[in-house]
PDB file of N, CA and C in Angstrom:
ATOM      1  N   UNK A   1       0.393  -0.532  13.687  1.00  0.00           N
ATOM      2  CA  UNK A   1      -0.784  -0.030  14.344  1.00  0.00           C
ATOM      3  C   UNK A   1      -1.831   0.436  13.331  1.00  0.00           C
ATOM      4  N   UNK A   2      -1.370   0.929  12.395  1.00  0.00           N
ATOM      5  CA  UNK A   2      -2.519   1.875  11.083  1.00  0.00           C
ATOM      6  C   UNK A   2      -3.411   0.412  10.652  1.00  0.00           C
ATOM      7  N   UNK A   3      -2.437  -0.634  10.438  1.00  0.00           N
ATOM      8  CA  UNK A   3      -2.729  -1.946   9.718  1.00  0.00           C
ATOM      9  C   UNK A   3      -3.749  -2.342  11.218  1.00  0.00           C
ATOM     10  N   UNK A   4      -3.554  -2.747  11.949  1.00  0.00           N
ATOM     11  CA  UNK A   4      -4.790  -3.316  12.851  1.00  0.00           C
ATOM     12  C   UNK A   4      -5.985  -2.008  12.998  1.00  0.00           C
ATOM     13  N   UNK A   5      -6.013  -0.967  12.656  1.00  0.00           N
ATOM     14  CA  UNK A   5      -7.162   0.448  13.114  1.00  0.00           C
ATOM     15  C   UNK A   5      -7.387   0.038  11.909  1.00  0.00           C
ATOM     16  N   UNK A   6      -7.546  -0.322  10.639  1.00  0.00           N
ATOM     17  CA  UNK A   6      -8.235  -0.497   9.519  1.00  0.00           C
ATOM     18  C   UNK A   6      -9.056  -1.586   9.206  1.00  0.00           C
ATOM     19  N   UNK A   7      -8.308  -2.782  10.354  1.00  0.00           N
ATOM     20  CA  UNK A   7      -9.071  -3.921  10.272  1.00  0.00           C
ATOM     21  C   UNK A   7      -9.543  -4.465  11.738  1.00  0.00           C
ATOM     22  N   UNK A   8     -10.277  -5.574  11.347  1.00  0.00           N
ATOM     23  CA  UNK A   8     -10.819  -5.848  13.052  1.00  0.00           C
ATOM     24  C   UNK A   8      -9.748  -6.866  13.645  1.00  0.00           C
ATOM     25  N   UNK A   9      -9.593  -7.687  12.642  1.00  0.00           N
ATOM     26  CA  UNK A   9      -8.159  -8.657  13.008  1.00  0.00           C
ATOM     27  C   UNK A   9      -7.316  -8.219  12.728  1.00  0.00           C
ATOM     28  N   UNK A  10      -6.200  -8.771  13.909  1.00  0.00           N
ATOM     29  CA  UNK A  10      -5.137  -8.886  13.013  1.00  0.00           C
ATOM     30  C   UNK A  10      -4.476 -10.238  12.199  1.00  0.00           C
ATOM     31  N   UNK A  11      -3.511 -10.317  11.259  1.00  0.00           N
ATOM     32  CA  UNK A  11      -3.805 -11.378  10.369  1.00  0.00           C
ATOM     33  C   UNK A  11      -3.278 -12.697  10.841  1.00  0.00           C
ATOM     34  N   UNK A  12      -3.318 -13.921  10.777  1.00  0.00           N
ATOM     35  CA  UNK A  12      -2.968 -15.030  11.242  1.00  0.00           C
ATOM     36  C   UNK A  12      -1.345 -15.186  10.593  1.00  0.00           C
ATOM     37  N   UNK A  13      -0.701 -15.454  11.288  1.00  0.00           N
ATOM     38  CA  UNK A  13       0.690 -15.994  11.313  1.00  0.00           C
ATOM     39  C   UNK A  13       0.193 -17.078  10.053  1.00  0.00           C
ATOM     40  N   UNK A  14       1.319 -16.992   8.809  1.00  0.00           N
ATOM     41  CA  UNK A  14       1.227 -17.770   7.887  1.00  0.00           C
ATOM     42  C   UNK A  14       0.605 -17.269   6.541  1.00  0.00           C
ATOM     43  N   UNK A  15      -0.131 -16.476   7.179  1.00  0.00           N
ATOM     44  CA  UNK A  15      -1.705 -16.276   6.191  1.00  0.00           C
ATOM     45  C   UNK A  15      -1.756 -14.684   5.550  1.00  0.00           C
ATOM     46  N   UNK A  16      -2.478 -14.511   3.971  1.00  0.00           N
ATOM     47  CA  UNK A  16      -2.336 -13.226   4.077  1.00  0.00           C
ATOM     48  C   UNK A  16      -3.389 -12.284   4.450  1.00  0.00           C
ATOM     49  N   UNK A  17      -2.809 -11.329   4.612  1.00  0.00           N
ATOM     50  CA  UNK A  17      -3.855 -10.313   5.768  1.00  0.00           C
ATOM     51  C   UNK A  17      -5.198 -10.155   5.120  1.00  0.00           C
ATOM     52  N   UNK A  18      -5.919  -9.276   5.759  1.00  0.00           N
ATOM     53  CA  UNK A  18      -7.195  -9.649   5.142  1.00  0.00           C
ATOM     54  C   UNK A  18      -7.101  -8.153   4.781  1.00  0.00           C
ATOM     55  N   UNK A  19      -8.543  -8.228   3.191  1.00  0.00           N
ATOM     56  CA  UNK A  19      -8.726  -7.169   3.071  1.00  0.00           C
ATOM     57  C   UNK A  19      -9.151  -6.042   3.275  1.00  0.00           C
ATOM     58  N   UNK A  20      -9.341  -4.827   3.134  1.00  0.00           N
ATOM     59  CA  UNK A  20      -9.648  -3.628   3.598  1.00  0.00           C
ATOM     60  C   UNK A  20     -11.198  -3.652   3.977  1.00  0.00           C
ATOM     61  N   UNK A  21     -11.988  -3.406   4.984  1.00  0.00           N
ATOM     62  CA  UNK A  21     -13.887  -4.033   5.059  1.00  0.00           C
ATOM     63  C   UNK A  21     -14.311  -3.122   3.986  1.00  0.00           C
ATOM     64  N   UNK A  22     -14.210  -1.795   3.798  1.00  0.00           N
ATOM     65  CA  UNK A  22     -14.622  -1.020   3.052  1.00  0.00           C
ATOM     66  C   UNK A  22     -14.255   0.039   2.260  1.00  0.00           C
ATOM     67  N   UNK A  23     -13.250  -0.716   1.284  1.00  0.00           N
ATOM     68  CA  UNK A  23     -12.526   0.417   0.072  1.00  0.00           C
ATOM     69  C   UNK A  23     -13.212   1.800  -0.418  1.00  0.00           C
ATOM     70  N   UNK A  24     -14.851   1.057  -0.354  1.00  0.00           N
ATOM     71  CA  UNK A  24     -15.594   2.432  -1.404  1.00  0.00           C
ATOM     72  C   UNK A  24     -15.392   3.789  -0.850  1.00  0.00           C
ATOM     73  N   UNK A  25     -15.323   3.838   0.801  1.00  0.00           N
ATOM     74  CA  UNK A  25     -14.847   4.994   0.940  1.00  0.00           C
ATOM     75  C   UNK A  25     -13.397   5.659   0.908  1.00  0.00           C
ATOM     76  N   UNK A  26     -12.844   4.862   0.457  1.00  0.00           N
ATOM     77  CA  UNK A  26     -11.414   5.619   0.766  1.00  0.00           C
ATOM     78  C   UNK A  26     -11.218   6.275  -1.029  1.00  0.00           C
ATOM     79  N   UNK A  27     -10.457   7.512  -0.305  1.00  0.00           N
ATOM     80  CA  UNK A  27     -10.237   8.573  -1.711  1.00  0.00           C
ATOM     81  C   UNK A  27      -8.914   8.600  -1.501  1.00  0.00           C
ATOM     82  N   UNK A  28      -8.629   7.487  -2.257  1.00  0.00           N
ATOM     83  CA  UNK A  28      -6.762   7.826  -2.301  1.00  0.00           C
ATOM     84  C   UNK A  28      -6.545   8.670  -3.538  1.00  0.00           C
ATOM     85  N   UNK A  29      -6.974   7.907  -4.431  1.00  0.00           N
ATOM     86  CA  UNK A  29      -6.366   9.074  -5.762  1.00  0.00           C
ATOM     87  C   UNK A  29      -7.384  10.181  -6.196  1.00  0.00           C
ATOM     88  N   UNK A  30      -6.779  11.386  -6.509  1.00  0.00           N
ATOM     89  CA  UNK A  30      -7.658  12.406  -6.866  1.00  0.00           C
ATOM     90  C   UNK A  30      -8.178  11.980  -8.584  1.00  0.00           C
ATOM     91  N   UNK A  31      -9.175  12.592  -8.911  1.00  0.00           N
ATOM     92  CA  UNK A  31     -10.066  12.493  -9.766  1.00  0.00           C
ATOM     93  C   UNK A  31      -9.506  12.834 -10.750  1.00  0.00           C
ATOM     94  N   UNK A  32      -8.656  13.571 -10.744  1.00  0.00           N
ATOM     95  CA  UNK A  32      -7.629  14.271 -12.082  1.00  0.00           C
ATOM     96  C   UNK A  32      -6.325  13.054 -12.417  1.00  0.00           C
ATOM     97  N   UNK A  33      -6.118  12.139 -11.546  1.00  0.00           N
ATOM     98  CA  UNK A  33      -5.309  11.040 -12.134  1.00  0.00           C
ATOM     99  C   UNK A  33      -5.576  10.080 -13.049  1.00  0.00           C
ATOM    100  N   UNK A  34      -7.020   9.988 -12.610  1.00  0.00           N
ATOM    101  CA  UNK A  34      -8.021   9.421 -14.059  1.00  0.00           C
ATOM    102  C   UNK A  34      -8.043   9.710 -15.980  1.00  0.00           C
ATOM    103  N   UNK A  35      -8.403  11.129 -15.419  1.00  0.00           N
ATOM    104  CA  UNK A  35      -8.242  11.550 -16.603  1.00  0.00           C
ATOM    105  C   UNK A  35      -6.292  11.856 -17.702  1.00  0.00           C
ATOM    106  N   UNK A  36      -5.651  12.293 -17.020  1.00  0.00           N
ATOM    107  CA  UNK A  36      -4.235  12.837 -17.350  1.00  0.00           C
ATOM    108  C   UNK A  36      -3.614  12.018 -16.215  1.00  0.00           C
ATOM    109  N   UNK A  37      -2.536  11.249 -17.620  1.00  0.00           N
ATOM    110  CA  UNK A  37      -1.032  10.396 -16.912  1.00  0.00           C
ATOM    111  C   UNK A  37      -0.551  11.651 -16.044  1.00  0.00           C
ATOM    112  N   UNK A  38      -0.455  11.158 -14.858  1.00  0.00           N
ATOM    113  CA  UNK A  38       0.918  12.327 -13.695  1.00  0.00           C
ATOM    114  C   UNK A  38       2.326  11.581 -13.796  1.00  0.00           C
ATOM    115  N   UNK A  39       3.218  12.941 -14.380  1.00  0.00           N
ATOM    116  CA  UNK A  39       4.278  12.422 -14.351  1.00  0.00           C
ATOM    117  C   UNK A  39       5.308  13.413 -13.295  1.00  0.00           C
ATOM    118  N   UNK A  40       6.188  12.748 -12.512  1.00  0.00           N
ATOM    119  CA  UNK A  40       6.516  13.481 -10.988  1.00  0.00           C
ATOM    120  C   UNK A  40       7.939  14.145 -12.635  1.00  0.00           C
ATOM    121  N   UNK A  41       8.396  15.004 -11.222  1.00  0.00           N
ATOM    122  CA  UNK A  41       9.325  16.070 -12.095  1.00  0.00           C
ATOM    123  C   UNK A  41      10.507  15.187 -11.819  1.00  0.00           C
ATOM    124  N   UNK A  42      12.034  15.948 -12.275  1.00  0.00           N
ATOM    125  CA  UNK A  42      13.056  15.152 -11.770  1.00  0.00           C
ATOM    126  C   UNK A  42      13.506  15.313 -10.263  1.00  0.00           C
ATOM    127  N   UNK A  43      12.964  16.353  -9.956  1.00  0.00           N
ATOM    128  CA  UNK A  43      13.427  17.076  -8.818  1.00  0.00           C
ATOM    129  C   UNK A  43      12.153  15.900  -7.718  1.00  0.00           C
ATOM    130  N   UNK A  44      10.807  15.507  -7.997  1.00  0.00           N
ATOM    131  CA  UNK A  44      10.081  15.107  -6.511  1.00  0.00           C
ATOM    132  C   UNK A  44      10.555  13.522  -7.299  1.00  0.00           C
ATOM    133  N   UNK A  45      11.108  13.154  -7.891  1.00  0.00           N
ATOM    134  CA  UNK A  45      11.865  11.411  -8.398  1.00  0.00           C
ATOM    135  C   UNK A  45      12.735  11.313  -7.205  1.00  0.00           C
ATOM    136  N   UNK A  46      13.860  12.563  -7.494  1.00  0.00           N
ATOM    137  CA  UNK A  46      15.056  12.659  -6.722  1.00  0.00           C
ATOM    138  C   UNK A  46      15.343  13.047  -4.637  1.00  0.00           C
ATOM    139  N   UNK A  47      13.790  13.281  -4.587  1.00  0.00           N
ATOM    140  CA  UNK A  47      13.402  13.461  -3.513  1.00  0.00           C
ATOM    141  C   UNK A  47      12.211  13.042  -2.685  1.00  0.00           C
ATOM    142  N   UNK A  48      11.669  13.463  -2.812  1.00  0.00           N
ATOM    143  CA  UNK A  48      10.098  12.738  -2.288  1.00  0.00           C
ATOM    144  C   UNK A  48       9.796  11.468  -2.738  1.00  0.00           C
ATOM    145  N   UNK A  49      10.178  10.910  -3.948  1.00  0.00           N
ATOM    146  CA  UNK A  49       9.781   9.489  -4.056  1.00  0.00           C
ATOM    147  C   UNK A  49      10.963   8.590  -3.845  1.00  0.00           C
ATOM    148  N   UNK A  50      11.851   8.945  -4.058  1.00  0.00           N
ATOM    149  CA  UNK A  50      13.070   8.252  -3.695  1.00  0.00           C
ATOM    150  C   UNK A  50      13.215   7.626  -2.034  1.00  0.00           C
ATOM    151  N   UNK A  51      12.671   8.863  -1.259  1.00  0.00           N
ATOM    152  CA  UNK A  51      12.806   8.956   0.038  1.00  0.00           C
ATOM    153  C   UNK A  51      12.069   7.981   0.860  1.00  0.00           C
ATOM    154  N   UNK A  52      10.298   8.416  -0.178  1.00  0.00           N
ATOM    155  CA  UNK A  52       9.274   7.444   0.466  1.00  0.00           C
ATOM    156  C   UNK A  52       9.283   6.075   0.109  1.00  0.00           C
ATOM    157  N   UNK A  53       9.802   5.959  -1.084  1.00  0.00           N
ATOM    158  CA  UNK A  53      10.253   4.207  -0.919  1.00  0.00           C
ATOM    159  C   UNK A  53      11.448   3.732  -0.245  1.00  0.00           C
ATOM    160  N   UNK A  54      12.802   4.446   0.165  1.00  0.00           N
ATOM    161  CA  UNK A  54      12.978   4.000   1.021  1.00  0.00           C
ATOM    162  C   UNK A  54      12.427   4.002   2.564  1.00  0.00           C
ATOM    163  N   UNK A  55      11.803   4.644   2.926  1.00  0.00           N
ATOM    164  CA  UNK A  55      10.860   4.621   4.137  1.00  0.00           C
ATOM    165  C   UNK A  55      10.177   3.305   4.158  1.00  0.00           C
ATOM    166  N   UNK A  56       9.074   2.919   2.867  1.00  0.00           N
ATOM    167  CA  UNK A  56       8.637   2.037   3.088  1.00  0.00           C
ATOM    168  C   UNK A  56       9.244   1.023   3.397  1.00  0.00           C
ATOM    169  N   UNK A  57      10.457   0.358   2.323  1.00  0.00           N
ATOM    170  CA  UNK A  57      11.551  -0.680   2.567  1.00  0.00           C
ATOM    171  C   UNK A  57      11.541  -0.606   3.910  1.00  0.00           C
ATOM    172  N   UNK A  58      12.284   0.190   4.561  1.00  0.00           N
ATOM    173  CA  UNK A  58      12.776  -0.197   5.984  1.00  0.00           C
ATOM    174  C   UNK A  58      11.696  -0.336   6.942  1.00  0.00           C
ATOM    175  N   UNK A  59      10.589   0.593   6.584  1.00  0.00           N
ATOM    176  CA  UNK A  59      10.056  -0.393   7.503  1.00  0.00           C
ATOM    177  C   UNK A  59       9.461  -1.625   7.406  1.00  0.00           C
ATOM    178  N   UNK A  60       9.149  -1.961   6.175  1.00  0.00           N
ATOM    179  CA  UNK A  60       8.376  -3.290   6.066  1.00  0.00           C
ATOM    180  C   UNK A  60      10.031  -4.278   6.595  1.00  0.00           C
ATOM    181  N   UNK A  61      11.036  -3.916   6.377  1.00  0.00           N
ATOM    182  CA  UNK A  61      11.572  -4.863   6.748  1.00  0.00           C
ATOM    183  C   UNK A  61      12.689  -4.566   8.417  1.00  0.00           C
ATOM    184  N   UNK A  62      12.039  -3.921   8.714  1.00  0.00           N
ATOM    185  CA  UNK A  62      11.845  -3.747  10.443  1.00  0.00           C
ATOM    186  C   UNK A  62      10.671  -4.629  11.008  1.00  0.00           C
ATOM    187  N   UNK A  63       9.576  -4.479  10.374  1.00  0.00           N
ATOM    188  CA  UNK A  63       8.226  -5.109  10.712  1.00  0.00           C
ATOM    189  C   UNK A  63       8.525  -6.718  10.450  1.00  0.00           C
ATOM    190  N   UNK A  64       9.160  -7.045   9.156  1.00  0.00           N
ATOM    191  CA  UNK A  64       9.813  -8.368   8.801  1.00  0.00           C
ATOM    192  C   UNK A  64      10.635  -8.880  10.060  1.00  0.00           C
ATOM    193  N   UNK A  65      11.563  -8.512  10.547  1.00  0.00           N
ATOM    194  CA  UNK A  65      12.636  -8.851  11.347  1.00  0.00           C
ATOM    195  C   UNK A  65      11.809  -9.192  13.009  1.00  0.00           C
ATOM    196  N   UNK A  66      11.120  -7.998  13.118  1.00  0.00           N
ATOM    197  CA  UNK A  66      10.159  -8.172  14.512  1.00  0.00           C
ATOM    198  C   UNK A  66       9.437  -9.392  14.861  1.00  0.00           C
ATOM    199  N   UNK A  67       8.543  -9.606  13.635  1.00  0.00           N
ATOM    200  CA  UNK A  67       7.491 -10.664  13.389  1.00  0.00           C
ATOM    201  C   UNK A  67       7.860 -12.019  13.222  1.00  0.00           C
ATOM    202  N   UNK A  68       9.132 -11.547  12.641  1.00  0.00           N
ATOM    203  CA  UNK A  68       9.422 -13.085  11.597  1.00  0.00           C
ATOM    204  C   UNK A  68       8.933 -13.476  10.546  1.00  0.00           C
ATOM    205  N   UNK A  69       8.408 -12.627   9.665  1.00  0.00           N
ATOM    206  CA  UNK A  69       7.178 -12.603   8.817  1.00  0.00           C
ATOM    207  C   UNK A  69       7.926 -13.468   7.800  1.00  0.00           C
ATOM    208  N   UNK A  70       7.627 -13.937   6.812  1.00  0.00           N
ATOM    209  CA  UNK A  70       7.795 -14.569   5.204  1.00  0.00           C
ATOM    210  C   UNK A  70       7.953 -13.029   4.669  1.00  0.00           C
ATOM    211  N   UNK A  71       8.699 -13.473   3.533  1.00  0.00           N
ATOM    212  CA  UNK A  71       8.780 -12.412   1.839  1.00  0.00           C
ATOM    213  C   UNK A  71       7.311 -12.415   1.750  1.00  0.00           C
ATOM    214  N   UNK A  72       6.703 -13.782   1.447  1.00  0.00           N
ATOM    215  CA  UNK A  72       5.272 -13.834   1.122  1.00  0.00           C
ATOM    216  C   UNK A  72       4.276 -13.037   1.899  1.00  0.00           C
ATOM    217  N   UNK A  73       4.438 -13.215   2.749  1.00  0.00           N
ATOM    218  CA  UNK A  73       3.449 -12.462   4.491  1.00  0.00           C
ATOM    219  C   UNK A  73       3.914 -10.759   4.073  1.00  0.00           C
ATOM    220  N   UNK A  74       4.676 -10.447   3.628  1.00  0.00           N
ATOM    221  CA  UNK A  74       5.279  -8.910   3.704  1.00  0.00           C
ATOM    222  C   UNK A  74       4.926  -8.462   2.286  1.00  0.00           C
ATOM    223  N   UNK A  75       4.544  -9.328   1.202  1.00  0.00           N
ATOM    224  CA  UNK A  75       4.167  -8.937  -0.340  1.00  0.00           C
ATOM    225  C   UNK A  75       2.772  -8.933   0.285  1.00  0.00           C
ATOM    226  N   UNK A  76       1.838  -9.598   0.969  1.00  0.00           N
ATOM    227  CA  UNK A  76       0.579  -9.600   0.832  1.00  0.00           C
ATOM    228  C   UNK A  76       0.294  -8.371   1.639  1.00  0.00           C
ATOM    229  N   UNK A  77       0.974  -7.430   2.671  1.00  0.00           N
ATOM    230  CA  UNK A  77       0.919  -6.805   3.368  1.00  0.00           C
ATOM    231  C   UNK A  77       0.865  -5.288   1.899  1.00  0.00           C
ATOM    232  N   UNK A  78       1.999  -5.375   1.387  1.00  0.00           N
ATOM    233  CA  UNK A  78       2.052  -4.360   0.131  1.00  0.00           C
ATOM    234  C   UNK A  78       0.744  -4.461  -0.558  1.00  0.00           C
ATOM    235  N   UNK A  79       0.202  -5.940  -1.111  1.00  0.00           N
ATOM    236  CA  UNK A  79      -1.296  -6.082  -1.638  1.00  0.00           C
ATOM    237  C   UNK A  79      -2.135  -5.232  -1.184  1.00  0.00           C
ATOM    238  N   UNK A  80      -2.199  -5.710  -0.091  1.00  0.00           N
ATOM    239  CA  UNK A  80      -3.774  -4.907   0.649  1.00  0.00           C
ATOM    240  C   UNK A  80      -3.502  -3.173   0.620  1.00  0.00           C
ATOM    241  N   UNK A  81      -2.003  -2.638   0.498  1.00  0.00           N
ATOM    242  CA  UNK A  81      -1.978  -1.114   0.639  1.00  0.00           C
ATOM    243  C   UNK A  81      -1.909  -0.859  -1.401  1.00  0.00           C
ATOM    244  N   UNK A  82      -1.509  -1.681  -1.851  1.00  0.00           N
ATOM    245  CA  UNK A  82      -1.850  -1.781  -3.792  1.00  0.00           C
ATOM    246  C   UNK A  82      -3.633  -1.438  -3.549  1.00  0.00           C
ATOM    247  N   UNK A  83      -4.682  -2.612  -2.986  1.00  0.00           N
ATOM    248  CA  UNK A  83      -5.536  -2.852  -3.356  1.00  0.00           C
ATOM    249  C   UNK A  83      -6.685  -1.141  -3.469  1.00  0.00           C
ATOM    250  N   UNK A  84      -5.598  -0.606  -2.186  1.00  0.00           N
ATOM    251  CA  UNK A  84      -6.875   0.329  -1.885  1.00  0.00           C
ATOM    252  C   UNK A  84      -6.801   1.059  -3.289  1.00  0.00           C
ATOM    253  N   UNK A  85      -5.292   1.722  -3.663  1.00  0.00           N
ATOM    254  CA  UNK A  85      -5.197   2.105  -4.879  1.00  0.00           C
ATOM    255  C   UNK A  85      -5.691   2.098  -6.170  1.00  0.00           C
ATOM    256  N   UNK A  86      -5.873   0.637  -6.313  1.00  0.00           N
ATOM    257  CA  UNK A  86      -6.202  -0.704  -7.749  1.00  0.00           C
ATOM    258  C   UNK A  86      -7.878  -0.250  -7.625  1.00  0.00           C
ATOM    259  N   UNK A  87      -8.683   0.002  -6.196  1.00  0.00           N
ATOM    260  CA  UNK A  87     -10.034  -0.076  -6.394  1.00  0.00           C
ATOM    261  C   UNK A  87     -10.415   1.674  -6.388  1.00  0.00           C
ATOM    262  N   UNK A  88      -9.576   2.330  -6.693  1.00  0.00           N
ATOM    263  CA  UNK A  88      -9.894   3.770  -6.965  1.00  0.00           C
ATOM    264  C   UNK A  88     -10.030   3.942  -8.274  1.00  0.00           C
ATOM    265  N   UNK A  89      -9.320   3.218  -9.284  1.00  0.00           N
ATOM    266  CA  UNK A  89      -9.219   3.313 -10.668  1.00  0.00           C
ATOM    267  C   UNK A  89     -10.454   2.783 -11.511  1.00  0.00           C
ATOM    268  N   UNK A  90     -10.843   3.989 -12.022  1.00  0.00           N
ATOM    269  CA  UNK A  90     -12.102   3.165 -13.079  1.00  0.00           C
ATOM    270  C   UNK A  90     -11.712   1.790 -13.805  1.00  0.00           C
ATOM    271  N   UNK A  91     -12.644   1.520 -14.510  1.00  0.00           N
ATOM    272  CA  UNK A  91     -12.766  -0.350 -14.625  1.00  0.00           C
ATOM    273  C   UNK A  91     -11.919  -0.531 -16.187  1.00  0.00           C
ATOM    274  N   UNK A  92     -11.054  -1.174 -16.085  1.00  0.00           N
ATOM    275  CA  UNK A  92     -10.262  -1.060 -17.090  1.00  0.00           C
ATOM    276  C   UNK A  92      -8.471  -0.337 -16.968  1.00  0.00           C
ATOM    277  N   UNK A  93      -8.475   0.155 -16.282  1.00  0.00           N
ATOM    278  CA  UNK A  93      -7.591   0.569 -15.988  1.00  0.00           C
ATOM    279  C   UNK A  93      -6.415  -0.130 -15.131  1.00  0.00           C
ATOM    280  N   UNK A  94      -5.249  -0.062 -15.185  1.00  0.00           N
ATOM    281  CA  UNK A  94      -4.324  -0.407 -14.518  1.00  0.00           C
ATOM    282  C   UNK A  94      -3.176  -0.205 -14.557  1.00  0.00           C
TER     283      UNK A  94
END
């Protein structure tokens, strides 16, 4: 549902989704990630990020199983949630 409220389509069977209409506004990363590498502690590794990638896994591959989607169809789906990220970062960066 988040994935169709961001876009006007939804994406064609086969095909990869389309991109975000308008990145410039979105503020995913704060302004201080720019400047100074963030490095998580052992304690939010062992918890909070551990957790939220498995969250993501299952559901992209709940959403996989529903759809019938491709590996490919489900990497381009990760793209477009990379991209918003990738276009927060000053130019040069990656």
């Amino acid at each position: 549902m988040a994935y169709q409220a961001r876009n006007s389509q939804a994406p064609r069977r086969g095909s990869m989704p389309p991109k975000p209409q308008d990145s410039s506004t979105l503020k995913i990363a704060s302004s201080t990630s720019f400047t100074e590498e963030w490095q998580p502690s052992q304690s939010q590794l062992e918890n909070q990020i551990n957790s939220a990638i498995e969250d993501i896994r299952i559901s992209l591959q709940t959403l996989q199983a529903d759809i019938g989607a491709s590996d490919r169809y489900v990497l381009g789906l990760l793209d477009v949630v990379a991209d918003d990220y990738r276009a927060q970062l000053p130019a040069g960066k990656s």
